[in-house]
C-alpha atoms as a PDB file:
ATOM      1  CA  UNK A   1     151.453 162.826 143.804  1.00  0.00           C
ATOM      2  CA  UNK A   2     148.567 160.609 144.763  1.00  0.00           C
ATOM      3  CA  UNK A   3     145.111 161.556 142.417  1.00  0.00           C
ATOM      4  CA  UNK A   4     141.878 160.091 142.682  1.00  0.00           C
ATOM      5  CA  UNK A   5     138.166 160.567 141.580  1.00  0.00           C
ATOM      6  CA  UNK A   6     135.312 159.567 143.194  1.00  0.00           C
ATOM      7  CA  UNK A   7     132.052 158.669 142.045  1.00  0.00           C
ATOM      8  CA  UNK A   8     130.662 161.791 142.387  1.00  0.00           C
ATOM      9  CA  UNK A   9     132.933 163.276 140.191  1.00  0.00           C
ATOM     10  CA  UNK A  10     135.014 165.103 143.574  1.00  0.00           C
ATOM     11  CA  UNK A  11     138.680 164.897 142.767  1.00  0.00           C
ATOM     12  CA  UNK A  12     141.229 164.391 145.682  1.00  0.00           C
ATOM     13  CA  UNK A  13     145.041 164.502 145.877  1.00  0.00           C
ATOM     14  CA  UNK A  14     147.631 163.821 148.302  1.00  0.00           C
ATOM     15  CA  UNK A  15     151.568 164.661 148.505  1.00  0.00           C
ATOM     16  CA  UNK A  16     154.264 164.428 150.617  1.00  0.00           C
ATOM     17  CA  UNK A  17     158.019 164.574 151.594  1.00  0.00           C
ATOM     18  CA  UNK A  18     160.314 163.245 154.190  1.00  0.00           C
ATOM     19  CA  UNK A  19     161.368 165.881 156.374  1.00  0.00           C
ATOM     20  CA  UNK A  20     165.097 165.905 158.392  1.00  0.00           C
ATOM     21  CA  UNK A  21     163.644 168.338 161.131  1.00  0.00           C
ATOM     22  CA  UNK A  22     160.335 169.827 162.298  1.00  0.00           C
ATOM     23  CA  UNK A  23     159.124 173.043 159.526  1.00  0.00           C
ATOM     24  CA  UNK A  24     156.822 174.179 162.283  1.00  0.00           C
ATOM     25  CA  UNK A  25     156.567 173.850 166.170  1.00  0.00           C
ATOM     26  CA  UNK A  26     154.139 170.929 167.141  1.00  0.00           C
ATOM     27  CA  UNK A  27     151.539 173.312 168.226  1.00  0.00           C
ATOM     28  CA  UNK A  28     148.490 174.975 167.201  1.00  0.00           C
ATOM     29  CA  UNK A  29     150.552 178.071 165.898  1.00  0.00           C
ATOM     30  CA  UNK A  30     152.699 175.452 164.142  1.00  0.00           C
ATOM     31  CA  UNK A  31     149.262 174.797 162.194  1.00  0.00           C
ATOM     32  CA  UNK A  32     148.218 177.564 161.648  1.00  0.00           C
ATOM     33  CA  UNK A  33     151.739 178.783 160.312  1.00  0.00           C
ATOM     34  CA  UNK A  34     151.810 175.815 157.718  1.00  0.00           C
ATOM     35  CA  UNK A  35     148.232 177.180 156.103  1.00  0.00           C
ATOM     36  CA  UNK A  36     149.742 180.943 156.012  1.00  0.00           C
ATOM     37  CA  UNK A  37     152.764 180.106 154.459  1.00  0.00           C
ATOM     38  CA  UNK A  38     151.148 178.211 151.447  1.00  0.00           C
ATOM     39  CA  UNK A  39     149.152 181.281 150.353  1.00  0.00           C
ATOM     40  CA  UNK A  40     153.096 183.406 149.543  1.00  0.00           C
ATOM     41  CA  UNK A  41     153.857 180.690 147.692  1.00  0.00           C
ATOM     42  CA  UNK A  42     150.518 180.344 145.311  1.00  0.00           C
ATOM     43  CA  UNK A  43     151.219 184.305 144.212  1.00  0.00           C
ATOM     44  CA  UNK A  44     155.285 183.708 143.694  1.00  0.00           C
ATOM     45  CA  UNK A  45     154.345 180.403 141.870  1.00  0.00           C
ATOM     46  CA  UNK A  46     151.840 182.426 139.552  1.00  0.00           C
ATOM     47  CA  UNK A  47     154.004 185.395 138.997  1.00  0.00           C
ATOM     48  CA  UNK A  48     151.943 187.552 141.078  1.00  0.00           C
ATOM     49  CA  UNK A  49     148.528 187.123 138.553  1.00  0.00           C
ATOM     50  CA  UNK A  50     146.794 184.663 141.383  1.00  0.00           C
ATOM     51  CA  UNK A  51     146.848 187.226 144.694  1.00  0.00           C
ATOM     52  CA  UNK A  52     145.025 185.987 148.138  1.00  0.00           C
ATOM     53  CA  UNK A  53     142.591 188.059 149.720  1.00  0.00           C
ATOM     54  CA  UNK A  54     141.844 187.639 153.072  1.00  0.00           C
ATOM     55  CA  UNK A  55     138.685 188.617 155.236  1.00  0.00           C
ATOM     56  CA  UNK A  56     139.813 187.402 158.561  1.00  0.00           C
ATOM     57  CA  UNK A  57     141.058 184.319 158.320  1.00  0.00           C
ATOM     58  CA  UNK A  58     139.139 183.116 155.155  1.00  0.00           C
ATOM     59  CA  UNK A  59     141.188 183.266 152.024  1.00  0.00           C
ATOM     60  CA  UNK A  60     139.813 184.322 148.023  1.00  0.00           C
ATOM     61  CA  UNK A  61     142.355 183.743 145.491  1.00  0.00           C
ATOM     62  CA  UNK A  62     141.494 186.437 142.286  1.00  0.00           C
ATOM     63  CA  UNK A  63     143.603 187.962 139.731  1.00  0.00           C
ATOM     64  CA  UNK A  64     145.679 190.409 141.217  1.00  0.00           C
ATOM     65  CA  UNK A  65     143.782 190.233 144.142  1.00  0.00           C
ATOM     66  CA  UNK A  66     140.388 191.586 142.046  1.00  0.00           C
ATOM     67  CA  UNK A  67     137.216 190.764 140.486  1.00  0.00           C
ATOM     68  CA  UNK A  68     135.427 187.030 140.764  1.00  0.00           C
ATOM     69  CA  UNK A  69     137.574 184.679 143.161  1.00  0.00           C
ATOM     70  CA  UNK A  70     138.640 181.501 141.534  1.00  0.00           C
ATOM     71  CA  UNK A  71     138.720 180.240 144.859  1.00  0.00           C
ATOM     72  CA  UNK A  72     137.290 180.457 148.398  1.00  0.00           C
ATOM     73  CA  UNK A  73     138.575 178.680 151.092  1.00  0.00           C
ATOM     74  CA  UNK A  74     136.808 179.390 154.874  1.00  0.00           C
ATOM     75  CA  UNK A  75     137.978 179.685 158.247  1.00  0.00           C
ATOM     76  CA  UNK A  76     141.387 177.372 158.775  1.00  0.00           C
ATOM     77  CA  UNK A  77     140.632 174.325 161.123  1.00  0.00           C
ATOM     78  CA  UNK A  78     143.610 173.601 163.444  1.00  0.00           C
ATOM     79  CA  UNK A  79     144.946 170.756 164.926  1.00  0.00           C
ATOM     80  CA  UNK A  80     148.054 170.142 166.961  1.00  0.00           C
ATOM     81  CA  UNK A  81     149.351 167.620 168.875  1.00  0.00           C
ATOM     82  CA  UNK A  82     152.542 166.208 169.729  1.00  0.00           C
ATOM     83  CA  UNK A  83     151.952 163.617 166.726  1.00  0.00           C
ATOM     84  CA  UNK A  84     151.613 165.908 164.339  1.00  0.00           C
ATOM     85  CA  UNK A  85     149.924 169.539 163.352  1.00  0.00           C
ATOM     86  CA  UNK A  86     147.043 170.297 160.731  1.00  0.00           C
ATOM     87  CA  UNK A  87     145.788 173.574 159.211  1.00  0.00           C
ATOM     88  CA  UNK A  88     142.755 172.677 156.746  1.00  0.00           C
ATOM     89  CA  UNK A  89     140.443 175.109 154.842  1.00  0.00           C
ATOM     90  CA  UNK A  90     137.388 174.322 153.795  1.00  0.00           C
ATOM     91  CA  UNK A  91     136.570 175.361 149.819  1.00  0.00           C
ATOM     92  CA  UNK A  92     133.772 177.399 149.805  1.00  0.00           C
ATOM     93  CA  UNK A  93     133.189 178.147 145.855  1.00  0.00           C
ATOM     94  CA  UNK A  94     134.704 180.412 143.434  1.00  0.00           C
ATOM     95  CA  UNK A  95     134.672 180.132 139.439  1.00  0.00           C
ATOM     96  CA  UNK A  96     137.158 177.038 139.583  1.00  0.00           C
ATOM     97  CA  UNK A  97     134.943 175.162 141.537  1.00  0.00           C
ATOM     98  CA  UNK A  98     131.420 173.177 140.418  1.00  0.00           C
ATOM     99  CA  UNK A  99     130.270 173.864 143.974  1.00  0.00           C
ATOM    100  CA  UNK A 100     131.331 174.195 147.647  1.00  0.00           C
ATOM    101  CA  UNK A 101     133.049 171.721 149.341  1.00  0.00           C
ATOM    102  CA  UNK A 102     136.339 169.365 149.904  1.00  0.00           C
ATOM    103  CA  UNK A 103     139.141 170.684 151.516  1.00  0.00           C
ATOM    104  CA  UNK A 104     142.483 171.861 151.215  1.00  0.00           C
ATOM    105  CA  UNK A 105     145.100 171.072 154.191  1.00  0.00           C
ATOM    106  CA  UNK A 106     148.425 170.933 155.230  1.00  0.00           C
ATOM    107  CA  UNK A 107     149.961 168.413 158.037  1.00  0.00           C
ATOM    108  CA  UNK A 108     153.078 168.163 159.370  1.00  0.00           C
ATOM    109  CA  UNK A 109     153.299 164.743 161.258  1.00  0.00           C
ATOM    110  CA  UNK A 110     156.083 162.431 162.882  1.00  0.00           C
ATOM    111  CA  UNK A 111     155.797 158.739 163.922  1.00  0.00           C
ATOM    112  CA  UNK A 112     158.169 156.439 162.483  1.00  0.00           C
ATOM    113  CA  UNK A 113     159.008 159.332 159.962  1.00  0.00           C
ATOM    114  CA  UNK A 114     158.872 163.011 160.080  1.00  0.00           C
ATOM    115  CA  UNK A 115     156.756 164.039 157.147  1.00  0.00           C
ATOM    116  CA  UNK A 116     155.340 167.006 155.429  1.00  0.00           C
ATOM    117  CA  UNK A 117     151.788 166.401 153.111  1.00  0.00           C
ATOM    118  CA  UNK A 118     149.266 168.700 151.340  1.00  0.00           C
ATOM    119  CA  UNK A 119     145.966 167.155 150.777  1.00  0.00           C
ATOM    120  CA  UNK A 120     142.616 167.953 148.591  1.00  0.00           C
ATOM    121  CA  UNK A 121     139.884 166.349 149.390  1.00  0.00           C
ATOM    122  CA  UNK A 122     135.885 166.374 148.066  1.00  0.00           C
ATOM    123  CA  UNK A 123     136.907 169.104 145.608  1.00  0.00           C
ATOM    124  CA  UNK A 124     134.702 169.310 142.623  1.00  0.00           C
ATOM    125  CA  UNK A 125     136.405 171.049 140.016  1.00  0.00           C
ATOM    126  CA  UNK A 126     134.458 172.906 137.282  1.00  0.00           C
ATOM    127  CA  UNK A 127     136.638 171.622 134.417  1.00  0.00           C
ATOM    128  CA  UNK A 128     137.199 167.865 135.676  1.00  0.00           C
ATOM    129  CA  UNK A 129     135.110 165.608 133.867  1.00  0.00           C
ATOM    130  CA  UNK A 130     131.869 164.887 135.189  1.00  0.00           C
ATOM    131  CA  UNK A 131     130.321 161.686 136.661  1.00  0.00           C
ATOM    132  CA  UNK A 132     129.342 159.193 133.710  1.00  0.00           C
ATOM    133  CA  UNK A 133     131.367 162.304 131.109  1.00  0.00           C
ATOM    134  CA  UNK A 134     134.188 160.718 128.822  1.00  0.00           C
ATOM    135  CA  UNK A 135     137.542 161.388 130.891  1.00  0.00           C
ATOM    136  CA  UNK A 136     138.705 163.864 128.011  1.00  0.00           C
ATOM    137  CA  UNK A 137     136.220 166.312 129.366  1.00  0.00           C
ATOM    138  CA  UNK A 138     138.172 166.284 131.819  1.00  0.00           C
ATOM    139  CA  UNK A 139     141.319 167.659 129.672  1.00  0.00           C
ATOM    140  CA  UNK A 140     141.411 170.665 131.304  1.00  0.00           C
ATOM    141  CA  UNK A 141     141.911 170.090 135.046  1.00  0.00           C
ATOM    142  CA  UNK A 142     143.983 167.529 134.508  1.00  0.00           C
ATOM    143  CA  UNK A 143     146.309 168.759 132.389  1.00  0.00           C
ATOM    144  CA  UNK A 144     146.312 172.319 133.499  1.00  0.00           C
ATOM    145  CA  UNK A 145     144.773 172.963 137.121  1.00  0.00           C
ATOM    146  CA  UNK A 146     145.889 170.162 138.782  1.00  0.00           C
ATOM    147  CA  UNK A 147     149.619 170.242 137.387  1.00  0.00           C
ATOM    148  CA  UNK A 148     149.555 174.071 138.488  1.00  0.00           C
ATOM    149  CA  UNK A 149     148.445 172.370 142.102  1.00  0.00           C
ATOM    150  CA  UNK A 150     151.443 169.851 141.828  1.00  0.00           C
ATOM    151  CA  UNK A 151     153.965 172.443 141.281  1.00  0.00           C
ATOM    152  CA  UNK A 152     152.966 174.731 143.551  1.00  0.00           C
ATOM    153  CA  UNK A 153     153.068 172.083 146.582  1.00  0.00           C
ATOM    154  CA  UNK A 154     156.741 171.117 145.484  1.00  0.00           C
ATOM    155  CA  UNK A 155     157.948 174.902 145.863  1.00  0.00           C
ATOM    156  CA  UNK A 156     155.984 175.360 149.144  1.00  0.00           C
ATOM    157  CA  UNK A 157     157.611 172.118 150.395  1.00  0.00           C
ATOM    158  CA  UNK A 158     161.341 173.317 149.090  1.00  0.00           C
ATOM    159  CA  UNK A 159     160.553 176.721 150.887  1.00  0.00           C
ATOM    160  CA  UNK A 160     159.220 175.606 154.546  1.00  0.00           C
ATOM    161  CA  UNK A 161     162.323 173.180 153.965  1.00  0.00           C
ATOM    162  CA  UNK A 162     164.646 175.851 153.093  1.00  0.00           C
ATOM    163  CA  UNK A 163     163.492 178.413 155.957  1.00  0.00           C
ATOM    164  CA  UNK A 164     163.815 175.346 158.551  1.00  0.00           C
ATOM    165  CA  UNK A 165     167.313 175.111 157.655  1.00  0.00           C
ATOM    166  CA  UNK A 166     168.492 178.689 158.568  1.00  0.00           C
END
């Protein structure tokens, strides 16, 4: 996994895996099935304690799908083209976040490899450290939220492997 922080304290993270065959059809409800899928796999990795919430087809993650969100992601963006497909949601708020903004997306793309990648991007984090802070201020997010992100991108990547295999 790929992790950086930019000046303004937004955090940003990138992974990916080689794929043997397409996960999703090159078109725009490839995309959009590469965002839907993710959201199974955030309540299996979390035992069922994180459940989505949708209202249309913006997303709140909350503790068994009640009270405060601890995260709001809009409307999915969609992109397909015979390159590649994207479903992106734009963060919105919620108590893990400092403030709106960044994204969270999912591409599936082929060129001289067929890959799968999730991305963050902008995302300020409430418990990264802030601009100018020491980086242990950052303790937190780094050693708790975004390893929970990490490990929850490997199983969705295992299980739109695994389901493109049967």
């Amino acid at each position: 996994m790929d992790r950086t922080t930019a000046e303004d304290g937004s955090v940003g993270s990138s992974e990916a895996v080689r794929l043997e065959r397409p996960v999703v059809p090159f078109s725009v409800d490839g995309a959009l099935e590469l965002g839907r899928s993710y959201w199974p796999t955030v309540e299996r990795c979390t035992l069922g304690i994180v459940r989505r919430r949708k209202a249309s087809s913006a997303v709140a993650l909350r503790v068994f799908g009640r009270g405060p969100a601890f995260l709001c992601f809009g409307e999915p963006r969609l992109e397909a083209n015979p390159a590649g497909v994207m479903c992106r949601y734009p963060i919105e708020g919620g108590f893990l976040a400092r403030h709106p903004g960044g994204s969270i997306s999912f591409e599936q793309r082929s060129g001289d490899e067929l890959e799968l990648r999730s991305t963050i991007s902008g995302f300020h984090p409430r418990f990264a450290a802030r601009p100018g802070a020491p980086h242990w201020t950052g303790a937190l997010y780094n050693q708790i939220q975004s390893r929970v992100h990490a490990a929850i991108g490997r199983r969705y990547f295992r299980s739109l492997q695994q389901r493109a295999r049967q």
